[in-house]
Protein backbone atom coordinates (compact mmCIF):
# COMPACT_ATOMS: atom_id res chain seq x y z
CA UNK A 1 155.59 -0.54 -137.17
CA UNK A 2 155.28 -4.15 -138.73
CA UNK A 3 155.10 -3.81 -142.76
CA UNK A 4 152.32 -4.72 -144.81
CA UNK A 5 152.73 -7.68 -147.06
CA UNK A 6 151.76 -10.19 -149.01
CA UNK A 7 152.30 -13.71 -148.20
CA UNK A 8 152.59 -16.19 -151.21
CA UNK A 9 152.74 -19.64 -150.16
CA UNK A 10 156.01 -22.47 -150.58
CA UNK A 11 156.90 -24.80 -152.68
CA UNK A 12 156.75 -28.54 -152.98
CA UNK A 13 160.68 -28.06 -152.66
CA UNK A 14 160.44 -25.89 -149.93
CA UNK A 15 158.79 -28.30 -147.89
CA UNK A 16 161.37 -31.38 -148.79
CA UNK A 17 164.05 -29.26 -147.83
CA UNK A 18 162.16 -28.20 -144.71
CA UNK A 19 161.89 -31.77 -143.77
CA UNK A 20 165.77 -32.79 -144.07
CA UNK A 21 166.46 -29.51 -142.12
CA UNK A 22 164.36 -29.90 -138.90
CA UNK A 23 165.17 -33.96 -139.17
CA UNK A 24 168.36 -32.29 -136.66
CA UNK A 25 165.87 -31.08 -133.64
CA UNK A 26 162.25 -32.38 -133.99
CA UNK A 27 161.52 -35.85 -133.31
CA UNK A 28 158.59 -38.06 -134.69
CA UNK A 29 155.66 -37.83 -133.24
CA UNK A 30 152.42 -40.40 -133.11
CA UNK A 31 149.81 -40.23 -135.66
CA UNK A 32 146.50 -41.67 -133.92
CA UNK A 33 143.23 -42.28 -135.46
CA UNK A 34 139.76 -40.48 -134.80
CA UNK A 35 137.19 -42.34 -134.31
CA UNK A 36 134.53 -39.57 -132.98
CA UNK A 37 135.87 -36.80 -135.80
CA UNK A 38 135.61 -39.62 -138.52
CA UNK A 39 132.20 -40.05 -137.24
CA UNK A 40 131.25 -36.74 -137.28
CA UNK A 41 133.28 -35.50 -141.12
CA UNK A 42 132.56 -39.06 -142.81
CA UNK A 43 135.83 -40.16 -143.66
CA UNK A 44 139.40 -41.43 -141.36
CA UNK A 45 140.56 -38.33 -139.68
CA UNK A 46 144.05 -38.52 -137.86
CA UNK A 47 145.60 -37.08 -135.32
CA UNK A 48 149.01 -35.83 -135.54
CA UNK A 49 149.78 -35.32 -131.86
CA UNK A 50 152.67 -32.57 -132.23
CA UNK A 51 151.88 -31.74 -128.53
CA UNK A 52 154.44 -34.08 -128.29
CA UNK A 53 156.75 -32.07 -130.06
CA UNK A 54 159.75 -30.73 -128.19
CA UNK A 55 158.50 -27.26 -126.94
CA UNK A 56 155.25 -28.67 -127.06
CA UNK A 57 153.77 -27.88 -130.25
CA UNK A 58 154.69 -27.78 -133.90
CA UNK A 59 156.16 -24.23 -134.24
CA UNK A 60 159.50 -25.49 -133.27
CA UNK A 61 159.82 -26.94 -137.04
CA UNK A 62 159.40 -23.84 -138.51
CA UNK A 63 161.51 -21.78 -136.34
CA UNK A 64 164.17 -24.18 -136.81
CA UNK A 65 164.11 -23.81 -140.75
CA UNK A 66 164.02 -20.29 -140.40
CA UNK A 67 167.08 -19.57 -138.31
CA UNK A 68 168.87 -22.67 -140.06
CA UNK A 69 168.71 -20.50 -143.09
CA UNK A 70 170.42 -17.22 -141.80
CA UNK A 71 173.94 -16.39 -143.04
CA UNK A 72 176.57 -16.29 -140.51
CA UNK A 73 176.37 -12.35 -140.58
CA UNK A 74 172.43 -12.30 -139.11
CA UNK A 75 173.19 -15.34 -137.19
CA UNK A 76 176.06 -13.10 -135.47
CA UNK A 77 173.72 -10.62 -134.77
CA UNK A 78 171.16 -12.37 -133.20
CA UNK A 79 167.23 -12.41 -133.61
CA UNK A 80 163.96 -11.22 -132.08
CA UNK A 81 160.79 -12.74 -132.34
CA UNK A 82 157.35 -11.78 -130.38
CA UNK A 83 154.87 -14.35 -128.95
CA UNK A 84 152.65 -15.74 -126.44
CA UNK A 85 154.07 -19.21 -126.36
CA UNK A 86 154.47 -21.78 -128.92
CA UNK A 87 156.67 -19.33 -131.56
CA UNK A 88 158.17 -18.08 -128.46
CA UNK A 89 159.59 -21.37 -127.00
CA UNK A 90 160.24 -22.34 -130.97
CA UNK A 91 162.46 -19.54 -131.97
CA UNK A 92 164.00 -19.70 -128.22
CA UNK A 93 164.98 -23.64 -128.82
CA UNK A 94 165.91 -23.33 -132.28
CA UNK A 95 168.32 -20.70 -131.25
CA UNK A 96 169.96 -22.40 -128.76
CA UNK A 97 170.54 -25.40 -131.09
CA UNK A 98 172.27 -22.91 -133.55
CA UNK A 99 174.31 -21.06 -131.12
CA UNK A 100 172.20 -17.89 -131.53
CA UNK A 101 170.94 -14.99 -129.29
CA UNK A 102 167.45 -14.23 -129.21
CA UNK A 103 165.17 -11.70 -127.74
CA UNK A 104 161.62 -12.46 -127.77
CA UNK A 105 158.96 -9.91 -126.54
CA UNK A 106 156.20 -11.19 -124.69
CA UNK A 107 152.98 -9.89 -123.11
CA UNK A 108 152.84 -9.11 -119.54
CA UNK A 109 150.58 -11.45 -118.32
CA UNK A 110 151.73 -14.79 -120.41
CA UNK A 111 151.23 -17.73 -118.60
CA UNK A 112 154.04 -18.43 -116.69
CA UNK A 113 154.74 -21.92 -117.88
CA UNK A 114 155.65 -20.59 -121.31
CA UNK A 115 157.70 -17.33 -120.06
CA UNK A 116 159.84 -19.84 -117.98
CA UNK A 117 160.23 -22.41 -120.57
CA UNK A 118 161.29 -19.36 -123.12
CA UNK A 119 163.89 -18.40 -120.47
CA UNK A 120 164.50 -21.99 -119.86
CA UNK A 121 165.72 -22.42 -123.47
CA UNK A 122 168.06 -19.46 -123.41
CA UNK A 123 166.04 -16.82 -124.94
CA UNK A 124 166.14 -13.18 -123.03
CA UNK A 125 162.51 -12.59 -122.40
CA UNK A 126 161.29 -9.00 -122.56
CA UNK A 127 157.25 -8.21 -121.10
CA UNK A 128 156.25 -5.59 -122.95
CA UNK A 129 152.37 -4.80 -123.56
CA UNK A 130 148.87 -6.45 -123.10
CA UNK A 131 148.37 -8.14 -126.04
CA UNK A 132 150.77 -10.15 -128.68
CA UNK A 133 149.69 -7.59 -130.98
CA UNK A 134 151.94 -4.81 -128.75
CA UNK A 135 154.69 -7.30 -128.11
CA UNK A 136 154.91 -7.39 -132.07
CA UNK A 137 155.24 -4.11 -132.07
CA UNK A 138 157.88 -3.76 -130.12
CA UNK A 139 159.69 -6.46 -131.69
CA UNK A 140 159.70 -4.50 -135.00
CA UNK A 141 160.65 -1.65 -133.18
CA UNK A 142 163.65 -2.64 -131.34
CA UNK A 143 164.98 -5.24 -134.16
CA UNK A 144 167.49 -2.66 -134.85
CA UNK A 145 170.02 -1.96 -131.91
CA UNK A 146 173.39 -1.10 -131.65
CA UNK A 147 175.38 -3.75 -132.93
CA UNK A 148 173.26 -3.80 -136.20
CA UNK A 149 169.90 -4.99 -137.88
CA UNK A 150 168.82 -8.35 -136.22
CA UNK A 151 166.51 -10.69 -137.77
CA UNK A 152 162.78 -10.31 -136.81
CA UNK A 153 161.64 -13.92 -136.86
CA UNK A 154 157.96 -13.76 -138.12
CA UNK A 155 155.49 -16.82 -137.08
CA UNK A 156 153.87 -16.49 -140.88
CA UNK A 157 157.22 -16.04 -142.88
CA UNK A 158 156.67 -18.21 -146.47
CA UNK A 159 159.07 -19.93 -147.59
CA UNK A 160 160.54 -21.12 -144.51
CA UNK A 161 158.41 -20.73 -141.02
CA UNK A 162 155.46 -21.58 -143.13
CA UNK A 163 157.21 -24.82 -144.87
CA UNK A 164 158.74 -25.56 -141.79
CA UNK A 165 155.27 -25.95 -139.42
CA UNK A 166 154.07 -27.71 -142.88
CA UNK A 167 156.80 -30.47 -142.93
CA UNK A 168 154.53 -32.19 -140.62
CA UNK A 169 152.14 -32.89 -143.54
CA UNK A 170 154.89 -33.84 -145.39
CA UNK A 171 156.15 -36.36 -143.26
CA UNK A 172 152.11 -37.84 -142.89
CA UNK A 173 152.28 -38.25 -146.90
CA UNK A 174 155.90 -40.05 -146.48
CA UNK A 175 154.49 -42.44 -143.61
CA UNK A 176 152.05 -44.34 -146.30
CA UNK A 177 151.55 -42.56 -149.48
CA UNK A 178 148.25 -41.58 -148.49
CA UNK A 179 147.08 -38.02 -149.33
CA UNK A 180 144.89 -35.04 -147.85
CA UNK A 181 141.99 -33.33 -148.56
CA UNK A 182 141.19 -31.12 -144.72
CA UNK A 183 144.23 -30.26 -143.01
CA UNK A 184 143.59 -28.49 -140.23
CA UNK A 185 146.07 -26.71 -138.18
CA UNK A 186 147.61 -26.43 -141.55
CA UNK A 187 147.54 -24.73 -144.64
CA UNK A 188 144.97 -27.26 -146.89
CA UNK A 189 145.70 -24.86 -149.73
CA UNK A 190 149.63 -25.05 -149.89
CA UNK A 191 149.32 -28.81 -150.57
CA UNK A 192 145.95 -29.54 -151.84
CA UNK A 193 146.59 -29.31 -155.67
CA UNK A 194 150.14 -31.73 -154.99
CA UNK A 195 148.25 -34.83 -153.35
CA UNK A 196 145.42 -37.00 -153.80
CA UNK A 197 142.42 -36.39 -151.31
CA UNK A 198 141.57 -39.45 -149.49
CA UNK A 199 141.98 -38.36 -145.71
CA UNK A 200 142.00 -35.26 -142.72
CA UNK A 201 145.04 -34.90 -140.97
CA UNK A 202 144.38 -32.82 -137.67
CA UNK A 203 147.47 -30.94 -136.21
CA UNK A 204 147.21 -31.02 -132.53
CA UNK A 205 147.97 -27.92 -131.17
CA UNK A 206 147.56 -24.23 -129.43
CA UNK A 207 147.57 -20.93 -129.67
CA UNK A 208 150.56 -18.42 -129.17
């Protein structure tokens, strides 16, 4: 069963030290301008086009600050992580760039682009249930296997999956100084009482 818990959100430090971390495996990625959402909300709106992102989407940032941050011990023993997609192709990159093994549980039924680009990245793939909400399940279930406890990598962990999909409102506030009132894609209220409000940064992204 997955535990019940409650998520408190990261730091301002968290999320510098996110930034210097993924620096090794994400690359920049354009920031365009909305004209139609600015339109339509009153004020600039930008998008931040992490589409673009190796793996296609932003999730690759915080899977990389999560497994960067495992000791050598739970880095030995590998990790398991459950998604649809995005997380899934995240955890399954960052891995490989660390020299890890990872399992990650699936649905039967994901779209095939993302179960061969998980694959394609090294990760052992395992179909297990309808819904993400089963392949979760199973995650927690069989994080524990013979050769010991492996890590569980959770797409809402705190101080480091959280601040690591973040870092890409970090590195908006680095471009020009500007700050943030709507973030969406985000977590508005993990920055919102650090920065001035002046604009809306839009994530582009999916689901999974």
């Amino acid at each position: 069963m997955v535990p019940e818990r409650t998520i408190t959100g990261p730091a301002l430090l968290d999320y510098q030290e996110a930034r210097d971390r993924v620096a090794a495996v994400v690359h920049p990625t354009p920031l365009e301008q909305s004209t139609a959402l600015a339109d339509v909300l009153g004020s600039p709106v930008y998008l931040k086009c992490e589409n673009l992102q190796r793996t296609g989407s932003y999730k690759l940032r915080g899977a990389y600050n999560r497994l960067s941050r495992l000791s050598e011990d739970e880095k030995a023993r590998g990790v398991v992580a459950a998604s649809a997609g995005n997380h899934a192709q995240g955890v399954a990159y960052a891995a490989r760039a660390l020299g890890i093994h990872a399992t990650i549980f699936m649905p039967v039924g994901v779209a095939l682009p993302k179960l061969q680009a998980t694959r394609h990245y090294g990760a052992e793939v395992e179909l297990v249930g309808a819904t993400v909400a089963g392949a979760l399940e199973a995650a927690a279930d069989g994080h524990d296997d013979c050769l010991g406890i492996r890590h569980l990598v959770e797409d809402l962990e705190p101080e480091c999956s959280l601040a690591g999909d973040d870092v890409l409102v970090v590195e908006r506030r680095d471009e020009d100084g500007t700050g943030l009132r709507g973030i969406l894609g985000c977590r508005e209220e993990r920055l919102s009482h650090r920065v001035a409000a002046q604009d809306h940064l839009c994530a582009v992204l999916a689901g999974g």
